[in-house]
N, C-alpha and C. Protein backbone atom coordinates (compact mmCIF):
# COMPACT_ATOMS: atom_id res chain seq x y z
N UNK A 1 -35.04 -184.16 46.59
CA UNK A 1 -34.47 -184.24 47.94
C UNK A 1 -35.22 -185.24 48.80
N UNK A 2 -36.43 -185.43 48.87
CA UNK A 2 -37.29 -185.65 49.56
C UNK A 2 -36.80 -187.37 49.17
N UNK A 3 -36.88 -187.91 47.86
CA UNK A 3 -36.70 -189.16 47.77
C UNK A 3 -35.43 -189.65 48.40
N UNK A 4 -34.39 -188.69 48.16
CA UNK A 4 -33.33 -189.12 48.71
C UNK A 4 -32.93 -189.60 50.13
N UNK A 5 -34.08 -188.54 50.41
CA UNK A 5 -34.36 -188.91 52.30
C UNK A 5 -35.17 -189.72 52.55
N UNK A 6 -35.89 -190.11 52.10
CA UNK A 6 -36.71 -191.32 51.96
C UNK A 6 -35.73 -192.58 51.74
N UNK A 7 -34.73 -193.04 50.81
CA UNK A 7 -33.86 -194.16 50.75
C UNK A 7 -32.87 -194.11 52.05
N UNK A 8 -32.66 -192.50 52.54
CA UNK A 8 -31.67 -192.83 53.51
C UNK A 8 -32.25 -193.81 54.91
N UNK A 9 -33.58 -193.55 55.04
CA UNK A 9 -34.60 -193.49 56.20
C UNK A 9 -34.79 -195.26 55.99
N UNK A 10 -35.18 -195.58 54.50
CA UNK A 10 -35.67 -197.07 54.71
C UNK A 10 -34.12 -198.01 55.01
N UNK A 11 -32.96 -197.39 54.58
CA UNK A 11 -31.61 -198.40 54.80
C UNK A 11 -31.53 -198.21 56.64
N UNK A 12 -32.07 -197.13 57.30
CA UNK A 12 -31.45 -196.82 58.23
C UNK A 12 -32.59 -198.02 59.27
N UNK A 13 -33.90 -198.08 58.38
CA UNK A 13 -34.72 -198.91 59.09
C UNK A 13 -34.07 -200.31 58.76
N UNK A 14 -33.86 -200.38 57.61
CA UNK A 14 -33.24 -202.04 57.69
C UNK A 14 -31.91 -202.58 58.59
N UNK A 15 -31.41 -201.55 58.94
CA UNK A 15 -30.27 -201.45 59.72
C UNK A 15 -30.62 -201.99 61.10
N UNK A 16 -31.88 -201.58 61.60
CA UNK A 16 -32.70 -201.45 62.70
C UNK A 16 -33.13 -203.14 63.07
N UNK A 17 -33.78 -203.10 61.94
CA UNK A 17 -34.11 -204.38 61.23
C UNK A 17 -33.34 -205.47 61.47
N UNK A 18 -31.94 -205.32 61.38
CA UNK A 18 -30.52 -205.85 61.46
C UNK A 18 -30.11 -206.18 62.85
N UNK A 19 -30.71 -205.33 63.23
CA UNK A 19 -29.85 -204.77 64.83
C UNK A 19 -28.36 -204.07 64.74
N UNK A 20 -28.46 -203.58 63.71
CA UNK A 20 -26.78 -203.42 62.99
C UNK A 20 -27.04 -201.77 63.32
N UNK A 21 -26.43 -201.62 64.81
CA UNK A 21 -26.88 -200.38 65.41
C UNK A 21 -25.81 -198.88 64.62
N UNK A 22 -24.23 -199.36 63.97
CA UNK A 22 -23.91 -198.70 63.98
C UNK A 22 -23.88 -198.66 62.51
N UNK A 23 -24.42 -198.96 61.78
CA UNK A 23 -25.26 -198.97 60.22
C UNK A 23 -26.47 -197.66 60.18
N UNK A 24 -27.30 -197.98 61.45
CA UNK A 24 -27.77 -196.86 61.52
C UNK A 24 -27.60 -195.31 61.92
N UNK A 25 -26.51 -195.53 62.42
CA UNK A 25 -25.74 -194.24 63.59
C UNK A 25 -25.14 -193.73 62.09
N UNK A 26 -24.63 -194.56 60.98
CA UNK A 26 -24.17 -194.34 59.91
C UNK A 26 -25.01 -192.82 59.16
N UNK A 27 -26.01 -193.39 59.14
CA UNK A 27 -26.95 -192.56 58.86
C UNK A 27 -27.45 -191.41 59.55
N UNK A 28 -26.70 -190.98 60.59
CA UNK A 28 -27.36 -189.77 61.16
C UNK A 28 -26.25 -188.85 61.29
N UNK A 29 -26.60 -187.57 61.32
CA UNK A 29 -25.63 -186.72 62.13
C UNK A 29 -24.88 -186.74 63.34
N UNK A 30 -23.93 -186.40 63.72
CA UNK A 30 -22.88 -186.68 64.98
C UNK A 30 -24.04 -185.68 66.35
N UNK A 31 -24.37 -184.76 65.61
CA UNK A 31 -25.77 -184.33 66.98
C UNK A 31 -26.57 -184.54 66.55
N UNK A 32 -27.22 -185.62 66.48
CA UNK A 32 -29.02 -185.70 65.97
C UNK A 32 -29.52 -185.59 67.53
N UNK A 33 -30.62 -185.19 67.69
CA UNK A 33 -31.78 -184.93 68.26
C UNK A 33 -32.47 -186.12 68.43
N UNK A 34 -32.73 -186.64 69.35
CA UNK A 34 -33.82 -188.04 69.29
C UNK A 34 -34.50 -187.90 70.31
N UNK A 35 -35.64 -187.24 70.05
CA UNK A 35 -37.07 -186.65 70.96
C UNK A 35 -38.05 -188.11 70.96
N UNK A 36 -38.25 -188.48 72.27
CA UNK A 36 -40.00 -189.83 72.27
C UNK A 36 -40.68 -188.60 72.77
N UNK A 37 -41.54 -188.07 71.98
CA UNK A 37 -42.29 -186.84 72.62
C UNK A 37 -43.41 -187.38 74.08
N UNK A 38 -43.05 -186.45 74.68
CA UNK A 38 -43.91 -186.88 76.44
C UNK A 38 -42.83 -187.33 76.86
N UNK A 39 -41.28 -188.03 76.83
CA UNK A 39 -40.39 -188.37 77.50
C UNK A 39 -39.42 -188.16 77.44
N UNK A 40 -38.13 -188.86 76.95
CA UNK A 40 -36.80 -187.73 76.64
C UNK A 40 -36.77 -187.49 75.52
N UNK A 41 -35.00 -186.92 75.58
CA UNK A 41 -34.36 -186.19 74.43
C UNK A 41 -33.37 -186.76 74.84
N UNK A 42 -32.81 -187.82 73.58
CA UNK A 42 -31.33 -187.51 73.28
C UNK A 42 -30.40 -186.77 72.42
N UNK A 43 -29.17 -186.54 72.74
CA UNK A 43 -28.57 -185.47 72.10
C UNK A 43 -27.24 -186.06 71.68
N UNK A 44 -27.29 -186.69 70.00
CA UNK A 44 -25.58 -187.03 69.93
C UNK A 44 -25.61 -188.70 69.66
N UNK A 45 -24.46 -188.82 68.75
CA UNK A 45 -25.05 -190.28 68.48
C UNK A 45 -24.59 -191.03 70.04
N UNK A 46 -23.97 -191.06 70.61
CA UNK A 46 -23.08 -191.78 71.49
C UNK A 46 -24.48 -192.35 72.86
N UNK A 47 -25.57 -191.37 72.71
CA UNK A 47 -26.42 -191.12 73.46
C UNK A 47 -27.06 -192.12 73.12
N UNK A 48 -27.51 -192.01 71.66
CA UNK A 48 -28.64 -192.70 70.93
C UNK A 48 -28.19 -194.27 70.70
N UNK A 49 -26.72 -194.33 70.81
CA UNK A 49 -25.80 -196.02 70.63
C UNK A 49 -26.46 -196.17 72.02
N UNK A 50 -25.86 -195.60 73.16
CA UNK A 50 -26.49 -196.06 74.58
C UNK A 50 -27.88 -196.43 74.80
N UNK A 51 -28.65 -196.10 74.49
CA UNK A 51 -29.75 -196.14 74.12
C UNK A 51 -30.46 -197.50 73.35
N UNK A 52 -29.92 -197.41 72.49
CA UNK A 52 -30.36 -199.03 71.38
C UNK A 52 -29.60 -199.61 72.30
N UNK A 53 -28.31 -199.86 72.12
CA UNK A 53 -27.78 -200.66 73.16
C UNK A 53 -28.36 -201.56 73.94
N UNK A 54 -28.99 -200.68 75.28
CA UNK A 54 -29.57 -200.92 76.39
C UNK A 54 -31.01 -201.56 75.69
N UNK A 55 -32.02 -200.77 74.75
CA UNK A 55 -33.20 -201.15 74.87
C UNK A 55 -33.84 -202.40 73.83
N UNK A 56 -32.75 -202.07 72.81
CA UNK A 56 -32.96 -203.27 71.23
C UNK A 56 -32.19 -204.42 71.47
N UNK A 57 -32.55 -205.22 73.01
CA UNK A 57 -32.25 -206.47 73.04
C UNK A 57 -32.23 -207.25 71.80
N UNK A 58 -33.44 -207.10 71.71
CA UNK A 58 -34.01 -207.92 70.00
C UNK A 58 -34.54 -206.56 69.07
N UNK A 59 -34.27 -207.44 67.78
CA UNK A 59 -34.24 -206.42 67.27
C UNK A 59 -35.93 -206.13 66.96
N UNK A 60 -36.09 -204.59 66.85
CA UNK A 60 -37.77 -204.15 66.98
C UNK A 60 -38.65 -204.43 65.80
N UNK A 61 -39.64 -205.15 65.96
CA UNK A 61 -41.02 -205.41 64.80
C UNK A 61 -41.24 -204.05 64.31
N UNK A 62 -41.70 -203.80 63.40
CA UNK A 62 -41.97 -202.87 63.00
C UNK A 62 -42.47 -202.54 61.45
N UNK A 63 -43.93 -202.22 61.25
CA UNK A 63 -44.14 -201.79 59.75
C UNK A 63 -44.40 -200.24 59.57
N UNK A 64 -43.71 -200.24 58.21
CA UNK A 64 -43.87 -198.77 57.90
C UNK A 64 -44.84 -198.90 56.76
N UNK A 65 -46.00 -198.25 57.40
CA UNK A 65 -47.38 -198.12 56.19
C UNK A 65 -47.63 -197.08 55.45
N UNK A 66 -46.73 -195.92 56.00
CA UNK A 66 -46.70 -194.68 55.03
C UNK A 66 -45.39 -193.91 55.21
N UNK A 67 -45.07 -193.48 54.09
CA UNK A 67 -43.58 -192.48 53.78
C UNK A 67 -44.00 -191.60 53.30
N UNK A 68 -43.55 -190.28 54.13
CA UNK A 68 -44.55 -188.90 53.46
C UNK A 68 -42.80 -188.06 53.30
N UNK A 69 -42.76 -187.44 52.28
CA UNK A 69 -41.38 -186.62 52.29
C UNK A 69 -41.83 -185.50 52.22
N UNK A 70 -41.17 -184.18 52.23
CA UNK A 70 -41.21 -182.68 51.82
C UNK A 70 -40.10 -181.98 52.27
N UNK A 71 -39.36 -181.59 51.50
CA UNK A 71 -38.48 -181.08 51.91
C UNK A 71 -37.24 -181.84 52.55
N UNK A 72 -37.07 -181.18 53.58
CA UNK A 72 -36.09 -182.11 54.59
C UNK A 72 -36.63 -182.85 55.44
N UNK A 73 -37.83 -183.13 55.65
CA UNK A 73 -39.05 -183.83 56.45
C UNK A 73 -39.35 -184.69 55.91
N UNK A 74 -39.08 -186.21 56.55
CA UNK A 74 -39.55 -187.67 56.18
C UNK A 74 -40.42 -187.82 57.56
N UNK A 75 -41.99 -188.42 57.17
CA UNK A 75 -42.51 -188.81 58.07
C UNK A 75 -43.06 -190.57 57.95
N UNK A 76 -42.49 -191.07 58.71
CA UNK A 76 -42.90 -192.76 58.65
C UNK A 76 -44.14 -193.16 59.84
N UNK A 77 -45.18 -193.65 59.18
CA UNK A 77 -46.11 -194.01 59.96
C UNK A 77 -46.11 -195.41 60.09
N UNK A 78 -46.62 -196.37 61.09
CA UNK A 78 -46.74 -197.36 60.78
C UNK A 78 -47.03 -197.80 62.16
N UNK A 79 -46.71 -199.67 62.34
CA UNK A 79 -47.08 -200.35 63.81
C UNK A 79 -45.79 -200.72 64.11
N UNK A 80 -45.91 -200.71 65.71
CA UNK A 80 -44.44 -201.25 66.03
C UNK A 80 -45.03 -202.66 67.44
N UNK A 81 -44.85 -203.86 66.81
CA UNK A 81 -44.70 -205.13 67.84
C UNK A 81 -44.16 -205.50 69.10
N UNK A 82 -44.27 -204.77 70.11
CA UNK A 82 -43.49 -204.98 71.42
C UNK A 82 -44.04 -205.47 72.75
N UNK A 83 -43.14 -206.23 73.53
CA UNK A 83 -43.56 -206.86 74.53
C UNK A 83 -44.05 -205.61 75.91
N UNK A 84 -44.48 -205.99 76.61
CA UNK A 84 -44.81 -205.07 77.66
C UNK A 84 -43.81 -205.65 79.09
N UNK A 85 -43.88 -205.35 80.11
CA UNK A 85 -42.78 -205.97 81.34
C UNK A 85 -43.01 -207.21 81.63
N UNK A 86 -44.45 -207.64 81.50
CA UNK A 86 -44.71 -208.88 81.59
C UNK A 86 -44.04 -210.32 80.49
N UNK A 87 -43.93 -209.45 79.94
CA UNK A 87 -43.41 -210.06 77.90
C UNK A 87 -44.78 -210.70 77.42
N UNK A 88 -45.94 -209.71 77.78
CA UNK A 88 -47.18 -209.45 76.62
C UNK A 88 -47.15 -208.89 75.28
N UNK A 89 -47.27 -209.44 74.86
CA UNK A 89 -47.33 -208.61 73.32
C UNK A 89 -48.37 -207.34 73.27
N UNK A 90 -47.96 -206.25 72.61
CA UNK A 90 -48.34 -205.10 72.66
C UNK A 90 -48.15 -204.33 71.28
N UNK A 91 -49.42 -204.21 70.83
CA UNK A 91 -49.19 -203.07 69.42
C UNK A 91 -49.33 -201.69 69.40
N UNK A 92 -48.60 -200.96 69.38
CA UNK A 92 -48.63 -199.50 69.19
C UNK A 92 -48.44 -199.11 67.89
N UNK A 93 -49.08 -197.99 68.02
CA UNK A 93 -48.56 -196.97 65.90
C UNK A 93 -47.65 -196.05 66.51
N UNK A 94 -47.11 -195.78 65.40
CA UNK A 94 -46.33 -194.11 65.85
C UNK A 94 -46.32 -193.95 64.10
N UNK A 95 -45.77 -192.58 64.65
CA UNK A 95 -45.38 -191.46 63.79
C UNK A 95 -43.98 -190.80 63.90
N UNK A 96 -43.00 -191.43 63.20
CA UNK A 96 -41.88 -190.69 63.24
C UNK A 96 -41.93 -189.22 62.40
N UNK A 97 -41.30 -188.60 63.09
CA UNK A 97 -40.98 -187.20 62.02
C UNK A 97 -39.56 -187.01 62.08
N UNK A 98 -38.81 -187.42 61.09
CA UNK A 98 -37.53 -187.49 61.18
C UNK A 98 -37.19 -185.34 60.42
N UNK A 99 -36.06 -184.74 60.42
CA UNK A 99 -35.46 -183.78 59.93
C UNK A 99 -34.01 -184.40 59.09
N UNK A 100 -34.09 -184.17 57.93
CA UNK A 100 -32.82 -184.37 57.53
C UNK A 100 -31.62 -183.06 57.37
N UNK A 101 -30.53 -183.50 57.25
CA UNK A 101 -29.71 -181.92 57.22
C UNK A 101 -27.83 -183.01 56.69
N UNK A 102 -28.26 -182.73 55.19
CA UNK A 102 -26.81 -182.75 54.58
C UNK A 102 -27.03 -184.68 54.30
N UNK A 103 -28.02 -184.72 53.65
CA UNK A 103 -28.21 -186.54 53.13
C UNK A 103 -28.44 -187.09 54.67
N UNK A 104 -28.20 -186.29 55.93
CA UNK A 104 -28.34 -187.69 56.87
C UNK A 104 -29.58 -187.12 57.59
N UNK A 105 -30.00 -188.11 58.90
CA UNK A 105 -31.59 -187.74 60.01
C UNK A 105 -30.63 -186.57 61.17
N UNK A 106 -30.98 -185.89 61.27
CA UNK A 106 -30.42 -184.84 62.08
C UNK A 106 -31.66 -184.91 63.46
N UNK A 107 -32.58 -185.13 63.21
CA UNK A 107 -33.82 -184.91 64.43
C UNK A 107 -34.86 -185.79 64.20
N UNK A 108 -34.97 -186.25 64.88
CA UNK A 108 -36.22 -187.34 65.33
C UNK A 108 -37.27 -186.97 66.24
N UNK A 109 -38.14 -186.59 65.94
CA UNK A 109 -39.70 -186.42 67.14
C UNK A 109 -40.62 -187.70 66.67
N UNK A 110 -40.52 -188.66 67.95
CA UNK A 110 -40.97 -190.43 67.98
C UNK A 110 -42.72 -190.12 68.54
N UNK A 111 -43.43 -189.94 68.03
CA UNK A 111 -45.07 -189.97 68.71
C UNK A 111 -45.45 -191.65 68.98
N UNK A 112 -45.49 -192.25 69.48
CA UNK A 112 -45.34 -193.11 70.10
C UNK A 112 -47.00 -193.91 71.19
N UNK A 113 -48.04 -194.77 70.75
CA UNK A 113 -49.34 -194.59 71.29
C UNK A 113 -49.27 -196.19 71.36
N UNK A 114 -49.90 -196.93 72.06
CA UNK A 114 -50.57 -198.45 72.38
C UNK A 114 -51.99 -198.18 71.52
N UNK A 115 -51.86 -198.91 70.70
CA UNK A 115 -52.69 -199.42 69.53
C UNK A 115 -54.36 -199.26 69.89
N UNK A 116 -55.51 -198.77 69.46
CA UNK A 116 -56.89 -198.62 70.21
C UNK A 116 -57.25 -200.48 69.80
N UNK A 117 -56.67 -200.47 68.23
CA UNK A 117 -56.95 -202.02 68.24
C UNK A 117 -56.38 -203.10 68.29
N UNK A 118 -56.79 -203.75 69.47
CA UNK A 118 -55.58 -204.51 70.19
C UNK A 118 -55.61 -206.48 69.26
């Protein structure tokens, strides 16, 4: 199971990758959950389209340095490349913890930090 959610997770990142927003919406449940923990919650893909939409002008840098599966739990660690308001470049890590439910991401909790090494 776990691998399987693991291939769904890396197409859904290349999608991302793409900017090919509804490649990734492909991949999720019609209510997924999309938690940036400390800030919102969206609820529903229509939320989460609004969302990229508005914020994945370009499409997001991003490496994934670890894929941990168990169960229905894919966790992707890695760095993500982004400008700050100024359009400074800015490195943060996160930790996705995605939930899968029926081959697709049903819930997302985004941990989300500005890099200690800059």
């Amino acid at each position: 199971m776990s691998r399987t959610n693991k291939a769904v997770l890396e197409a859904a990142n290349e999608a991302i990758r793409a900017l090919d927003i509804e490649a990734f919406l492909a991949c999720c449940t019609d209510d997924i959950v999309w938690t940036a923990m400390g800030e919102q919650s969206l609820h529903g893909k229509a939320a989460v389209r609004g969302w990229m939409e508005e914020n994945y002008i370009e499409a997001p840098r991003f490496t994934v340095t670890e894929l941990i599966g168990e169960n229905d739990v894919v966790a992707a660690l890695g760095v993500i490349d982004a400008a700050d308001d100024q359009g400074r470049p800015v490195r943060h890590d996160y930790c996705d913890v995605w939930r899968f439910r029926d081959g697709k991401m049903a819930e997302l909790r985004a941990f989300v930090v500005v890099s200690a090494q800059r």
